[in-house]
Protein backbone atom coordinates (compact mmCIF):
# COMPACT_ATOMS: atom_id res chain seq x y z
CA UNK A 1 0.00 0.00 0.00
CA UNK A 2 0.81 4.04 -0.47
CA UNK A 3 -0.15 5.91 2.07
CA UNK A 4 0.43 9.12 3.29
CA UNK A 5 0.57 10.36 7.19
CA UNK A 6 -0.02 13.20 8.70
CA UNK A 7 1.00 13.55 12.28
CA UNK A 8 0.58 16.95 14.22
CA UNK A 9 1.32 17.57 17.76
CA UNK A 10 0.60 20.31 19.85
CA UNK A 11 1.34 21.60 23.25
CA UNK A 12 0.08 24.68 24.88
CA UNK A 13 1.65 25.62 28.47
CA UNK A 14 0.39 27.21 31.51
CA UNK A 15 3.17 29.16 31.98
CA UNK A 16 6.14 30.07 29.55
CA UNK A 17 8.74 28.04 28.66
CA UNK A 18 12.20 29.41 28.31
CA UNK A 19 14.42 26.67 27.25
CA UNK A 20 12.90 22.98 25.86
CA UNK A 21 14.73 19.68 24.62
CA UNK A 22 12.89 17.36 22.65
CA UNK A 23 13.44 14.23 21.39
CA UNK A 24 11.22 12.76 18.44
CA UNK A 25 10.99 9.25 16.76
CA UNK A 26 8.54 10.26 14.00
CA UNK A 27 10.17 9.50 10.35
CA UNK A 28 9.37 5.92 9.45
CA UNK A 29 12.16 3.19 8.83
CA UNK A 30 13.50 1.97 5.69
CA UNK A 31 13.87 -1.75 5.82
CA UNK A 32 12.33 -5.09 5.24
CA UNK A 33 10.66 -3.55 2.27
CA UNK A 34 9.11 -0.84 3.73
CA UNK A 35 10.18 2.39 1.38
CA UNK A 36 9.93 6.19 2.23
CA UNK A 37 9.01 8.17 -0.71
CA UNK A 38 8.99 11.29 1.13
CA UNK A 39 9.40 12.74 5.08
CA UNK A 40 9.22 15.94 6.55
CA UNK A 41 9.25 17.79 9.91
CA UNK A 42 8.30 21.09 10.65
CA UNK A 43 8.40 22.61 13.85
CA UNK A 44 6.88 25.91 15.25
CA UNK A 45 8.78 28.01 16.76
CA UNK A 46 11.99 27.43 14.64
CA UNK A 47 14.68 25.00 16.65
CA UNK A 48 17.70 26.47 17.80
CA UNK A 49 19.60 23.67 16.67
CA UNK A 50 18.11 20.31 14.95
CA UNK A 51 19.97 17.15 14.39
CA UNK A 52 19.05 13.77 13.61
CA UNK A 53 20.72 10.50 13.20
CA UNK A 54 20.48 6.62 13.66
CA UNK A 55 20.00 5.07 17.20
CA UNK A 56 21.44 1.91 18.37
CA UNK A 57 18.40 -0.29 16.88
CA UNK A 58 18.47 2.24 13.25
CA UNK A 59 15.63 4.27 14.13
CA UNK A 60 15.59 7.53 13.03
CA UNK A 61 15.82 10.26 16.01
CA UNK A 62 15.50 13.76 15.79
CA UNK A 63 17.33 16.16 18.96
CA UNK A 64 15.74 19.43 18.73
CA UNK A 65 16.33 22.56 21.23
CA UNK A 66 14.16 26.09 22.00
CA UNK A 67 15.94 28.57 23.40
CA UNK A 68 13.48 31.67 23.23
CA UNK A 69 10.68 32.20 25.41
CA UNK A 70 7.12 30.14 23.80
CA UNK A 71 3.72 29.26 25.17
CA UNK A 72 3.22 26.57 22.49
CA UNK A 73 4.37 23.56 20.38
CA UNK A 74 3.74 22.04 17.33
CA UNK A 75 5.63 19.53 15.82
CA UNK A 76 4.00 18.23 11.98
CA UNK A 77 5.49 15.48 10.61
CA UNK A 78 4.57 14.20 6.61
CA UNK A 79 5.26 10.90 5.60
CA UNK A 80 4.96 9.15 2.47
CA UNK A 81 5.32 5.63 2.68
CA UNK A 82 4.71 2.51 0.38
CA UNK A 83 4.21 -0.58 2.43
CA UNK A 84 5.80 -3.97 1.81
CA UNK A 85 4.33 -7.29 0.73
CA UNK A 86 3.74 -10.08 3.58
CA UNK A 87 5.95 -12.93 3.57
CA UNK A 88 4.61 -16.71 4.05
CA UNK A 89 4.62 -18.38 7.13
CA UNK A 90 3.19 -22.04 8.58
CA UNK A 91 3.22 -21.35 11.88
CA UNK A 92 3.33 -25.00 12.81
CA UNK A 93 6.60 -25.73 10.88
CA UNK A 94 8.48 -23.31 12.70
CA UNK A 95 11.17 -24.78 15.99
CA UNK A 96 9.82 -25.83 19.29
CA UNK A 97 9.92 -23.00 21.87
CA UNK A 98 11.72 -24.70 24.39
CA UNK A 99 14.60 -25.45 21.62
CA UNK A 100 14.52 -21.82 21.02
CA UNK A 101 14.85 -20.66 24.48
CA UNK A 102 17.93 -22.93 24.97
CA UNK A 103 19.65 -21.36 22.03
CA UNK A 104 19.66 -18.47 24.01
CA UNK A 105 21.06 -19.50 27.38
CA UNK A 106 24.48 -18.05 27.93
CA UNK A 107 27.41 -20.30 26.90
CA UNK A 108 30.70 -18.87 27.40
CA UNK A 109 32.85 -18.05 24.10
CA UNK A 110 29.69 -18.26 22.39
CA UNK A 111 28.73 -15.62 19.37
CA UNK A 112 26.63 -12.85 20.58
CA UNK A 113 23.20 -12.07 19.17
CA UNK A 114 21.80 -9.23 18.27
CA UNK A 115 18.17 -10.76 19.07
CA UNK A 116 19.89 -10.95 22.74
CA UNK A 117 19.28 -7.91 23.41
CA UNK A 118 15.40 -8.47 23.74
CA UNK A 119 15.19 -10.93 26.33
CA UNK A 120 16.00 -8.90 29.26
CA UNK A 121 13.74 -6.72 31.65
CA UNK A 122 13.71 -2.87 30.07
CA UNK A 123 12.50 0.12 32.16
CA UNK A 124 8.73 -0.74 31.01
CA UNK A 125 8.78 -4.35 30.83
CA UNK A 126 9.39 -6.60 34.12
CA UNK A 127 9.41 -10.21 34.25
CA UNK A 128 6.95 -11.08 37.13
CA UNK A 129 6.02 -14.67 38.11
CA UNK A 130 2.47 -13.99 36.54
CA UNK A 131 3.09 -12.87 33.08
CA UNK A 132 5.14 -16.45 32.68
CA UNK A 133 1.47 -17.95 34.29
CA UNK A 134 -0.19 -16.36 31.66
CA UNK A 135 1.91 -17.53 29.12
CA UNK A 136 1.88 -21.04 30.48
CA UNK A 137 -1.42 -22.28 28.55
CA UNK A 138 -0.19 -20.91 25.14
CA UNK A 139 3.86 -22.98 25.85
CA UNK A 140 3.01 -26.11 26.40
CA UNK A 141 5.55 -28.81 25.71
CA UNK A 142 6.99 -28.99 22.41
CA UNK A 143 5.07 -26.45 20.49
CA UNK A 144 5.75 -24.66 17.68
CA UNK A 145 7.32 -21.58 19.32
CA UNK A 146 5.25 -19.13 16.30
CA UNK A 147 2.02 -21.46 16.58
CA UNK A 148 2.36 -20.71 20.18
CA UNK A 149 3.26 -17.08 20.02
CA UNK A 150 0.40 -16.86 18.13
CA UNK A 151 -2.22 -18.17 20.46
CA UNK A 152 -0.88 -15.85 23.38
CA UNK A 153 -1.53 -12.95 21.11
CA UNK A 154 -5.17 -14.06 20.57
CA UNK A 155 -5.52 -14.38 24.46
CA UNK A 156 -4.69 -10.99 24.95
CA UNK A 157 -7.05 -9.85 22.31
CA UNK A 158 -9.44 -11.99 23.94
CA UNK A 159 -9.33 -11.50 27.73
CA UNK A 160 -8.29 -7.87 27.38
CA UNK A 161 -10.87 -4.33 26.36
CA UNK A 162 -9.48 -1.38 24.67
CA UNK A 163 -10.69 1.57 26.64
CA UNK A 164 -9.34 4.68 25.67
CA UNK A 165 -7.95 7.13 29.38
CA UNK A 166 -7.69 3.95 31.18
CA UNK A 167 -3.75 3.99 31.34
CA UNK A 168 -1.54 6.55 31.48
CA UNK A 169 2.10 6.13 30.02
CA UNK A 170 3.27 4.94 33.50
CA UNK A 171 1.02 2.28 33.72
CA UNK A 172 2.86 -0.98 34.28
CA UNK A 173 2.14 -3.92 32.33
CA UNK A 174 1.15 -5.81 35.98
CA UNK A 175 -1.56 -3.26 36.68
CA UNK A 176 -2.83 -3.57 32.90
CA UNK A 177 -2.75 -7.29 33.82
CA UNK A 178 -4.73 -7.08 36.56
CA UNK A 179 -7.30 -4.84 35.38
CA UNK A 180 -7.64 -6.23 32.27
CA UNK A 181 -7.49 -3.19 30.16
CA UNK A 182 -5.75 -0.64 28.50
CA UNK A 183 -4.71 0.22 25.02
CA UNK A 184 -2.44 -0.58 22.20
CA UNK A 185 0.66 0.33 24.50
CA UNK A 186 -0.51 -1.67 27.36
CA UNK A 187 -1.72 -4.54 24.96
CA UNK A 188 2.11 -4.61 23.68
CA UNK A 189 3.83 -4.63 26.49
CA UNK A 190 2.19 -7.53 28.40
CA UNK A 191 2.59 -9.41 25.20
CA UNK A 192 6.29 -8.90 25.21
CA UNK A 193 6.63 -10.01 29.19
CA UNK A 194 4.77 -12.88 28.76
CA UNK A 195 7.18 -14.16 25.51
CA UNK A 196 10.24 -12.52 27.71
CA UNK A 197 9.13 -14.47 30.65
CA UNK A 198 9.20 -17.62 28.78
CA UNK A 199 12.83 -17.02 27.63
CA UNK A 200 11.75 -15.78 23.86
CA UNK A 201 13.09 -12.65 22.19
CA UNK A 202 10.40 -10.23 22.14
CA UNK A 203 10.44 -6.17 21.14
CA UNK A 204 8.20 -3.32 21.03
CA UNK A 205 7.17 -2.03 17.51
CA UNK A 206 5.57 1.87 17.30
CA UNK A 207 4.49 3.61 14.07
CA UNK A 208 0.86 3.49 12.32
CA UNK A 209 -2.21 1.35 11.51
CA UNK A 210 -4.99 2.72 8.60
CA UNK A 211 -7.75 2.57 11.02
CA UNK A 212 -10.23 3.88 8.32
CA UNK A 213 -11.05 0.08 6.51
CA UNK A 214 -12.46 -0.24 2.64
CA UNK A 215 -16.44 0.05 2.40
CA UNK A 216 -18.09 -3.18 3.98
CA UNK A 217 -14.94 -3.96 6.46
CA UNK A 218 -14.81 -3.22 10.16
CA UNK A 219 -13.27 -0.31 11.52
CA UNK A 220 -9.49 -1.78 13.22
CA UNK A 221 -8.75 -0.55 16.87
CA UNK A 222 -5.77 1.62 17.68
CA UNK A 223 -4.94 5.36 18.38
CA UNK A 224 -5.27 7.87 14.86
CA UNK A 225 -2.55 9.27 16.31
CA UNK A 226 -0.12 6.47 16.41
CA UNK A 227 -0.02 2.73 17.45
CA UNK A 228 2.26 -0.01 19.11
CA UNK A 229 2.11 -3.88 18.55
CA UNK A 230 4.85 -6.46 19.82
CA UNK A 231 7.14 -8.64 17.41
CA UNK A 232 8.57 -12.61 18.11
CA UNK A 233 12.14 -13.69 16.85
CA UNK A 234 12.01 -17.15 15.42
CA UNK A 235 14.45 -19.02 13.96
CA UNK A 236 14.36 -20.69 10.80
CA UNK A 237 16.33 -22.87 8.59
CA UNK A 238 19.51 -21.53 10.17
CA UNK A 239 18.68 -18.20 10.26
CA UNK A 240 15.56 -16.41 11.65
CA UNK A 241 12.87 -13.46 11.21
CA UNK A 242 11.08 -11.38 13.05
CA UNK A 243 7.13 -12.03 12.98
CA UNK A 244 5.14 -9.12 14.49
CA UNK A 245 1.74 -9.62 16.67
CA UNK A 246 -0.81 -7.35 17.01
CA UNK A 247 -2.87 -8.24 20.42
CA UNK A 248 -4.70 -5.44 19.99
CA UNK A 249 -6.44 -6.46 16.59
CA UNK A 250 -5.61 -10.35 16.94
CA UNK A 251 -3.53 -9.84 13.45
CA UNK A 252 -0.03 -11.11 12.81
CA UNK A 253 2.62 -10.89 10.24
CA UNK A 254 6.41 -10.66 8.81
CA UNK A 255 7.41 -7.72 8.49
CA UNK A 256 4.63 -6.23 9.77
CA UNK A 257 1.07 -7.57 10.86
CA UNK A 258 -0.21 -6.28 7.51
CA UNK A 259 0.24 -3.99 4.36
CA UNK A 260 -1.62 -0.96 6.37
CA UNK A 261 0.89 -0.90 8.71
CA UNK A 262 3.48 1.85 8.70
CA UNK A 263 6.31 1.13 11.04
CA UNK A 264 8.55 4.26 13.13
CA UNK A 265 10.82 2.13 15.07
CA UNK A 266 11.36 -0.58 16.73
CA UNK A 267 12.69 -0.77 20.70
CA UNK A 268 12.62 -2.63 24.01
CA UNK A 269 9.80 -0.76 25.04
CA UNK A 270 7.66 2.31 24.83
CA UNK A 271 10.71 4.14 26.40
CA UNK A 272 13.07 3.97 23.75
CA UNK A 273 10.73 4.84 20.54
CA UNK A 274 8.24 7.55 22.30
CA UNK A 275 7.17 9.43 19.11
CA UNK A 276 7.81 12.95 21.41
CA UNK A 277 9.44 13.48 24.86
């Protein structure tokens, strides 16, 4: 798909602001297919200095500094992006997910991973006793670890409700656990402590979803703004590919959970790919 995005931000403050650092994940990747005919940023007042470059997982990120006094903020990003193709997957041919949680056990002198780095607890993601109880009924022994990914993800869909206000961007993925709701954020991030919690590689994905469906289909679920989803490692004939899960709309996919996605960038958590802070 080709579609174009149109993301404006906006703050108004109570009281003046003198001197402001932002950062901003907002220009989508290119990679795995997905292509960027076209980005820009404008941003009102006029930065005192603007850089951006590549962080450590290739998102973009943009620094940007005020240094005059300003009441407001707005940030517009325009995107034009064309989407890639899915690629084909039988979940049920893909390794056992106790075979792939051995692989990663530390061995000394053995080659690092880059996938590694997703297996570990990250400022929003914590790897309680219950999320590996959740995950329990979805790993049972010797299953396909996708097959099994998959069913987890449709779980979460299930026993979760998307209600709009009902976290804030503290939240922890516990309490959104507990109370058994949340949104796309909160949907994502007990998704990747459940797969964590069961040893798999698991990372946070941010960017967009075409909520707006053709005539005659339902309308998906997920902030206009922007949205998050959660994405499995698996290996596969000696190599492996990431396979992304959206609990929020029970839809998966490689590279993303469908052609109406447009992804921003990809992190442990919410923390390291906020689109502003």
């Amino acid at each position: 798909m080709r579609l174009e995005v149109i993301h404006d931000t906006l703050y108004d403050y109570a009281t003046p602001v003198d001197t402001a650092l932002h950062v901003a994940h907002l220009e989508p990747r290119v990679d795995e297919g997905q292509a960027l005919e076209s980005y820009s940023l404008v941003i009102t007042p006029t930065p005192a200095s603007l850089e951006t470059r590549a962080d450590f997982y290739g998102n973009r990120k943009t620094f940007f500094s005020l240094s005059g006094r300003h009441t407001s903020l707005k940030v517009s990003a325009r995107s034009l992006v064309r989407t890639p193709s899915l690629q084909s997957f039988n979940p049920s041919l893909t390794s056992c997910w106790e075979d792939v949680c051995a692989s990663f056990k530390f061995q000394k002198a053995s080659a690092w991973h880059a996938a590694s780095d997703f297996l570990f607890p990250s400022p929003y993601i914590v790897l309680g006793e219950e999320f590996k109880a959740y995950a329990a009924s979805s790993f049972t022994a010797r299953r396909p670890l996708l097959e099994a990914a998959i069913d987890l993800m449709q779980r979460v869909h299930q026993d979760m409700r998307y209600v709009s206000q009902s976290t804030d961007l503290q939240t922890k993925a516990s309490d959104a656990l507990k109370q058994r709701q949340g949104v796309c954020q909160d949907f994502a991030h007990i998704l990747i402590s459940c797969l964590r919690a069961m040893g798999i590689p698991s990372r946070y994905v941010s960017g967009y979803l075409l909520t707006e469906p053709p005539p005659g289909q339902p309308r998906l679920i997920g902030a206009d703004a922007s949205h998050a989803w959660a994405s499995v490692y698996v290996p596969q004939n000696g190599s492996g590919h990431w396979v992304d899960l959206d609990p929020t709309n029970n839809r998966w996919g490689s590279p993303a959970p469908g052609e109406d996605y447009v992804v921003i960038a990809r992190g442990r958590d919410f923390g390291d790919v906020s689109p502003l802070r």
